[in-house]
PDB file of N, CA and C in Angstrom:
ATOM      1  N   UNK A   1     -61.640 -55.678  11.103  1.00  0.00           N
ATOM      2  CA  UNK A   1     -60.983 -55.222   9.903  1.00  0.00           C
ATOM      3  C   UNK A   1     -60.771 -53.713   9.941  1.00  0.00           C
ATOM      4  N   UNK A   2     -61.522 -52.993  10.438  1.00  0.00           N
ATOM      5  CA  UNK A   2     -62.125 -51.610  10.829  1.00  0.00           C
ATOM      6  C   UNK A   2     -60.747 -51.106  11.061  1.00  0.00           C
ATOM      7  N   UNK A   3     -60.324 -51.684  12.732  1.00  0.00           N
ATOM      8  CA  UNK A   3     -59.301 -51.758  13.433  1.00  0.00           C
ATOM      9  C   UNK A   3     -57.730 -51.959  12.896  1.00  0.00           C
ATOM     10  N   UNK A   4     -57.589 -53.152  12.212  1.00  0.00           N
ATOM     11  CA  UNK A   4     -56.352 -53.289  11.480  1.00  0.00           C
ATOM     12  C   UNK A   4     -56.160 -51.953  10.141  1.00  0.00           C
ATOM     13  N   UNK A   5     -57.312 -51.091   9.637  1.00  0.00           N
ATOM     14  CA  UNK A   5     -57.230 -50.791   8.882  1.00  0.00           C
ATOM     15  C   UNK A   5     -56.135 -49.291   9.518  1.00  0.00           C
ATOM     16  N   UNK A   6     -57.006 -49.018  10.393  1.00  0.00           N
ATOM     17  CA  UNK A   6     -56.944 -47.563  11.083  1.00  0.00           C
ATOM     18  C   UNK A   6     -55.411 -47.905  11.823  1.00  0.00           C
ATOM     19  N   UNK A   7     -55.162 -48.927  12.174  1.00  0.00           N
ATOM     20  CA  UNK A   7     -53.716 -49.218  13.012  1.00  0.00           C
ATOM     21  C   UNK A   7     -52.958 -48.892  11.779  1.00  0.00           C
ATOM     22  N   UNK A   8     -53.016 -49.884  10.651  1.00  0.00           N
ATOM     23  CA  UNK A   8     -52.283 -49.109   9.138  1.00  0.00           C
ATOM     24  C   UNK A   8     -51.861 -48.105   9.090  1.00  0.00           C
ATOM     25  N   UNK A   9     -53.035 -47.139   8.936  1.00  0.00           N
ATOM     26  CA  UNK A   9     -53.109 -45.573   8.394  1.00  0.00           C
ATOM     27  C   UNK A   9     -52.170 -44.786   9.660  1.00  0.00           C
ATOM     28  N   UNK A  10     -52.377 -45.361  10.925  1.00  0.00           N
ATOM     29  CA  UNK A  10     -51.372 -44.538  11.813  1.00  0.00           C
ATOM     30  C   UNK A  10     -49.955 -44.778  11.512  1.00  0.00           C
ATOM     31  N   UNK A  11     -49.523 -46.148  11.630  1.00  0.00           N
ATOM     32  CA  UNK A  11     -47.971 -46.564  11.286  1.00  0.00           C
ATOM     33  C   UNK A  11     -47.775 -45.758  10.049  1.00  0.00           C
ATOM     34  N   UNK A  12     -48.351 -46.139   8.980  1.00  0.00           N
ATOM     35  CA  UNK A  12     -47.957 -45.316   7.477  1.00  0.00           C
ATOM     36  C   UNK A  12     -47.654 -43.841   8.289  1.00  0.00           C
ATOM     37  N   UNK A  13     -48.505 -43.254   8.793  1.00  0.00           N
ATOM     38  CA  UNK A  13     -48.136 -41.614   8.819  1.00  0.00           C
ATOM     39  C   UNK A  13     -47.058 -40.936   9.721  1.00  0.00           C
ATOM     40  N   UNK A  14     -46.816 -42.001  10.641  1.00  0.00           N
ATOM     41  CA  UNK A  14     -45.771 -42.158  12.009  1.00  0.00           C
ATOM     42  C   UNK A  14     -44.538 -43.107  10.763  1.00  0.00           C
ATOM     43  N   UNK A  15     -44.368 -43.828   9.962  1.00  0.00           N
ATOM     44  CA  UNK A  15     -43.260 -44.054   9.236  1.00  0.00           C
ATOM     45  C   UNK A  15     -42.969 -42.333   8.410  1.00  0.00           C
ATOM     46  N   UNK A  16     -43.783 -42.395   8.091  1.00  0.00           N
ATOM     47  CA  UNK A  16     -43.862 -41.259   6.819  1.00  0.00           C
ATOM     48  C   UNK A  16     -42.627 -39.742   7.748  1.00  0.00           C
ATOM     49  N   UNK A  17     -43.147 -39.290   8.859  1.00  0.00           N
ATOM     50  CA  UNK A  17     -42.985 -38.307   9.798  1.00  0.00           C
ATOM     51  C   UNK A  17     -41.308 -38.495  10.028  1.00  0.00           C
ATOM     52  N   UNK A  18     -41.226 -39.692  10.303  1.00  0.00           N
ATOM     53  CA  UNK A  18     -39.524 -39.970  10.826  1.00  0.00           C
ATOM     54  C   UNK A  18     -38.783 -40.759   9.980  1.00  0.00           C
ATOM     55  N   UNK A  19     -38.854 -40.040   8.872  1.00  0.00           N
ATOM     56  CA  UNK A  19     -37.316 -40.227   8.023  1.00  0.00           C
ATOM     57  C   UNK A  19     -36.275 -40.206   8.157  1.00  0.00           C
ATOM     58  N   UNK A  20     -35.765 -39.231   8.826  1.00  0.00           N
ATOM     59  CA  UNK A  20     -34.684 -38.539   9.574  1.00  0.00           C
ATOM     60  C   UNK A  20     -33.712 -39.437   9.688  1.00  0.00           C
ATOM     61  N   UNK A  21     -32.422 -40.094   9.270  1.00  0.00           N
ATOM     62  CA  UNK A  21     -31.263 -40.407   9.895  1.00  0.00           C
ATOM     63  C   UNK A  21     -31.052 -40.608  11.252  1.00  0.00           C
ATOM     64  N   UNK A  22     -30.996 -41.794  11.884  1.00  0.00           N
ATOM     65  CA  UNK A  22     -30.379 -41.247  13.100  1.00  0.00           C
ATOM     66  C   UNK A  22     -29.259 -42.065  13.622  1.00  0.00           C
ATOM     67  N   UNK A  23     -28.317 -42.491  14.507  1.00  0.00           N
ATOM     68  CA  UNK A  23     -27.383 -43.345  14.695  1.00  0.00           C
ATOM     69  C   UNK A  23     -27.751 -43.871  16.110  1.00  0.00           C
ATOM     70  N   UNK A  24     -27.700 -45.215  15.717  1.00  0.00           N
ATOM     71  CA  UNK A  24     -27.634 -46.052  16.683  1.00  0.00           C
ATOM     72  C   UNK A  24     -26.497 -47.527  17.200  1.00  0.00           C
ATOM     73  N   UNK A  25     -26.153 -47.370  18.361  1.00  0.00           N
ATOM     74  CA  UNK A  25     -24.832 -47.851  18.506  1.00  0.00           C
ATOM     75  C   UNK A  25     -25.432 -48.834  19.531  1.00  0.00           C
ATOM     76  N   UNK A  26     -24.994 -50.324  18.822  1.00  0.00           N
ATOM     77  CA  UNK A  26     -25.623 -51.917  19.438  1.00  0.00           C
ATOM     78  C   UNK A  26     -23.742 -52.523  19.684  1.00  0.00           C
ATOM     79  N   UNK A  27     -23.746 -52.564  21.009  1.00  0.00           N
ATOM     80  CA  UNK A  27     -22.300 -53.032  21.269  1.00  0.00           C
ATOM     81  C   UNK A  27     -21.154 -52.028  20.928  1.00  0.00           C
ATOM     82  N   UNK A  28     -20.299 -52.701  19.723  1.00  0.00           N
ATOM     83  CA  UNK A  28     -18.943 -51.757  19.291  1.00  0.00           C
ATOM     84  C   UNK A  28     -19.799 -51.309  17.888  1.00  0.00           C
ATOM     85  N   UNK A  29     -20.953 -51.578  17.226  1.00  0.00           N
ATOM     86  CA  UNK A  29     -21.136 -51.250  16.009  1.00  0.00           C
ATOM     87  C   UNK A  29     -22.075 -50.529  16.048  1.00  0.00           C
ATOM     88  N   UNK A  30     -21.800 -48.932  14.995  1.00  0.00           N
ATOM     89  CA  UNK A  30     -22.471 -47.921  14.595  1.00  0.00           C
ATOM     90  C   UNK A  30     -23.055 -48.022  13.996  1.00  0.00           C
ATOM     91  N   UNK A  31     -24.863 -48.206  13.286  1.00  0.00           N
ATOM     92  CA  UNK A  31     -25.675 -47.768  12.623  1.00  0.00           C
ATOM     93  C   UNK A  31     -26.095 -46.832  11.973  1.00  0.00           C
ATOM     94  N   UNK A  32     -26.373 -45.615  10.847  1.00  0.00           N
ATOM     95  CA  UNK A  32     -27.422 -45.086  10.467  1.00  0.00           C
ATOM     96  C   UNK A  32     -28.314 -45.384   9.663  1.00  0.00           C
ATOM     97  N   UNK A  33     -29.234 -45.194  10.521  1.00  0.00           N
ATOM     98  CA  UNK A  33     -30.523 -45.798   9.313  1.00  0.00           C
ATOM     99  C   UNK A  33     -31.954 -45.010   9.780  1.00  0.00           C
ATOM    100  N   UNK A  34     -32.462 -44.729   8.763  1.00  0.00           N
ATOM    101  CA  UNK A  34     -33.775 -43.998   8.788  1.00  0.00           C
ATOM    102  C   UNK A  34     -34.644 -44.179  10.685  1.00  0.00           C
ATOM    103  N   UNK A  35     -34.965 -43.121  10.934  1.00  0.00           N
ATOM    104  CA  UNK A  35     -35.807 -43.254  12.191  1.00  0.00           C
ATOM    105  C   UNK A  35     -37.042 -44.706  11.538  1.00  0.00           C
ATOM    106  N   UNK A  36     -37.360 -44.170  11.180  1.00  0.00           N
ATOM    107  CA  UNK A  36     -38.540 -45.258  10.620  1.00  0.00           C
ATOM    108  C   UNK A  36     -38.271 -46.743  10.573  1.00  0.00           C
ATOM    109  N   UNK A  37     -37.282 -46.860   9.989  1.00  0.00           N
ATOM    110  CA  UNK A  37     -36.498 -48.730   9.935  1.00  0.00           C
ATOM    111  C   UNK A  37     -36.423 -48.907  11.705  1.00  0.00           C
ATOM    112  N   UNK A  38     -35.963 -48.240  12.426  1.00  0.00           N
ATOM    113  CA  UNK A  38     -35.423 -48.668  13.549  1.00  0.00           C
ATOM    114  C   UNK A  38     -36.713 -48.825  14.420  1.00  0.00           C
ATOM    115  N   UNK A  39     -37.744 -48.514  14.118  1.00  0.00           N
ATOM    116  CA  UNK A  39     -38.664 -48.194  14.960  1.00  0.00           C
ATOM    117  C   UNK A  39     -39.661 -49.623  14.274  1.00  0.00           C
ATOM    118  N   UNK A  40     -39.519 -49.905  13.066  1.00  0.00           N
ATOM    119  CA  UNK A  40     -39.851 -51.399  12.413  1.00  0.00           C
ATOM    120  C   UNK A  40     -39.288 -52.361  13.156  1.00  0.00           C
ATOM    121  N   UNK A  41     -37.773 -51.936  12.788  1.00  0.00           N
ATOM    122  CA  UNK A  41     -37.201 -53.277  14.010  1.00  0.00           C
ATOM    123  C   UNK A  41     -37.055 -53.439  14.908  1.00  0.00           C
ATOM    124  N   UNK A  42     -38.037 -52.457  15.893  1.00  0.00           N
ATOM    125  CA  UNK A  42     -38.103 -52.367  17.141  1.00  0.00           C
ATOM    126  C   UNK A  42     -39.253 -53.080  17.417  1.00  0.00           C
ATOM    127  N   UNK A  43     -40.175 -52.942  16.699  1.00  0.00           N
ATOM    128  CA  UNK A  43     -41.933 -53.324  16.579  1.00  0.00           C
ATOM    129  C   UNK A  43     -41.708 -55.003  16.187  1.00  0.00           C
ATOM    130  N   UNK A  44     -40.953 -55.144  15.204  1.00  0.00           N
ATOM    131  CA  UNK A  44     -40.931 -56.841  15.018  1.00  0.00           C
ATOM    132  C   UNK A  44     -39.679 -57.579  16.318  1.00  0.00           C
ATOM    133  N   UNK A  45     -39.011 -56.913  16.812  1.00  0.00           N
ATOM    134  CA  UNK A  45     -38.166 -57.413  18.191  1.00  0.00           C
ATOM    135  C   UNK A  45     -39.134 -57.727  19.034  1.00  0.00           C
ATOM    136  N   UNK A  46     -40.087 -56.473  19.380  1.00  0.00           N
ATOM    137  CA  UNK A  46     -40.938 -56.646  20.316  1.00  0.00           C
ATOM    138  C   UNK A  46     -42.611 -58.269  20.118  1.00  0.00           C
ATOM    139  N   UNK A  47     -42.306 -57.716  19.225  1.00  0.00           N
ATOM    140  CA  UNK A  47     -43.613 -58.821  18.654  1.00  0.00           C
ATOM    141  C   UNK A  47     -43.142 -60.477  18.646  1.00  0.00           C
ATOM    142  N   UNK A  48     -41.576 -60.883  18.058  1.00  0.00           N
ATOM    143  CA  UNK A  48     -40.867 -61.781  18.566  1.00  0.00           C
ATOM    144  C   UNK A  48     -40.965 -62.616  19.938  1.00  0.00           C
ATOM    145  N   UNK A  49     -40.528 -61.685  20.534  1.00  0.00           N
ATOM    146  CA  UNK A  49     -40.253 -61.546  21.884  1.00  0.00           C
ATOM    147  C   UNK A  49     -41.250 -61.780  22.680  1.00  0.00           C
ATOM    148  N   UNK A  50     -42.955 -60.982  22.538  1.00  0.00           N
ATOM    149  CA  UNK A  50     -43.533 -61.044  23.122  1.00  0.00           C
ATOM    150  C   UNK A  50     -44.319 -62.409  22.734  1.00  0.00           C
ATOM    151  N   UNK A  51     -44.486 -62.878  21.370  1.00  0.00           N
ATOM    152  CA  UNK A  51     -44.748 -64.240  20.784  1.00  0.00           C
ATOM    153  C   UNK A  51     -44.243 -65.588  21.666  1.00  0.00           C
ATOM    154  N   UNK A  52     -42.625 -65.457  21.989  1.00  0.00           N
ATOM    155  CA  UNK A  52     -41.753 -66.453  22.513  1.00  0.00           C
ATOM    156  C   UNK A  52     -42.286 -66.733  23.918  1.00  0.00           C
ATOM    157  N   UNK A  53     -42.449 -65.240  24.557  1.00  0.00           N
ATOM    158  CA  UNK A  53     -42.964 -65.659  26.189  1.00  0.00           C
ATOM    159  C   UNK A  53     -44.124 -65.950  26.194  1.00  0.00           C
ATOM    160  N   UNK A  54     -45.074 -65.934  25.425  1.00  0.00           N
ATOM    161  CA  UNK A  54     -46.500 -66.304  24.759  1.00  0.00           C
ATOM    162  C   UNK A  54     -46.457 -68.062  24.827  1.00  0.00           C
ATOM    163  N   UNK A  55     -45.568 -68.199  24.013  1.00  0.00           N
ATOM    164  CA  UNK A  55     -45.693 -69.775  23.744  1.00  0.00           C
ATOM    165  C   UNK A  55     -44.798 -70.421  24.780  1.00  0.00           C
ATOM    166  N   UNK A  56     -43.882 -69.734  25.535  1.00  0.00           N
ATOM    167  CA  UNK A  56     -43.458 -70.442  26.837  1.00  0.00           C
ATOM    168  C   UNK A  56     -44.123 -70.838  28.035  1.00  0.00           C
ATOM    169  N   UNK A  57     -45.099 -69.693  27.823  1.00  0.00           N
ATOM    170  CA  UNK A  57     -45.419 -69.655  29.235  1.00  0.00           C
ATOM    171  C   UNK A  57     -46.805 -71.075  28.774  1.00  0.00           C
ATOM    172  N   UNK A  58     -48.046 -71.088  27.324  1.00  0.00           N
ATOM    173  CA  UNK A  58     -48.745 -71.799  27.452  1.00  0.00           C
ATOM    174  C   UNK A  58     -48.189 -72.849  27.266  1.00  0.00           C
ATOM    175  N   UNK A  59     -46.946 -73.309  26.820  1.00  0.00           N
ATOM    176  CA  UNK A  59     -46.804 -74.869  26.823  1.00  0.00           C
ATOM    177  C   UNK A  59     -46.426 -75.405  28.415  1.00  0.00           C
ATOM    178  N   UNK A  60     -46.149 -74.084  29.074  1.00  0.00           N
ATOM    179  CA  UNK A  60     -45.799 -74.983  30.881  1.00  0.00           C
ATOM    180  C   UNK A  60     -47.305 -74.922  31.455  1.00  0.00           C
ATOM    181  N   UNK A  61     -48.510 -74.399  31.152  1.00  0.00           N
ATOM    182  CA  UNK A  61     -49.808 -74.160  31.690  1.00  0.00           C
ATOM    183  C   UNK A  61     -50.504 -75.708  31.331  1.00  0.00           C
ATOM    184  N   UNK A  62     -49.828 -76.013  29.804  1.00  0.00           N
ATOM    185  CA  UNK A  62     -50.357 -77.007  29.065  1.00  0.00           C
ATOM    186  C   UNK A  62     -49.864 -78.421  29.970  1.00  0.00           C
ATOM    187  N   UNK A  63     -48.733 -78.306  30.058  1.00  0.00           N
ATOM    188  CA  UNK A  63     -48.102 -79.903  30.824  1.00  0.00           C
ATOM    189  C   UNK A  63     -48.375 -79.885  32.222  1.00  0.00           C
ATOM    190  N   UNK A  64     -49.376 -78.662  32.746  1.00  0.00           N
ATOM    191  CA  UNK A  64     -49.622 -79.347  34.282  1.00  0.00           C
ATOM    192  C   UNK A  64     -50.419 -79.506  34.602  1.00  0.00           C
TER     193      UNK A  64
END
């Protein structure tokens, strides 16, 4: 709990720090949106992502 607490208090102060605007360009389409959002939806892409190859890889460990 210790741990999740203190991981908190860093993200809060690392959101807090990068407010800032910035533009980001995915294909033909332009973005601005807070440093902070992009760096959220970078953290839940990654967590996705790393979840999916998580459960790929144990259901082929599982069937052999």
């Amino acid at each position: 709990m210790i741990v999740g607490i203190v991981v908190g208090v860093i993200g809060a102060i690392i959101a807090l720090q990068n407010l800032q605007p910035v533009e980001t360009m995915i294909f033909l389409w332009r973005f601005t949106m807070p440093h902070a959002l992009l760096l959220v939806i970078m953290l839940g892409a990654g967590f996705v992502f790393g979840m999916t190859v998580a459960l790929m890889l144990g259901v082929k460990y599982l069937h052999d």
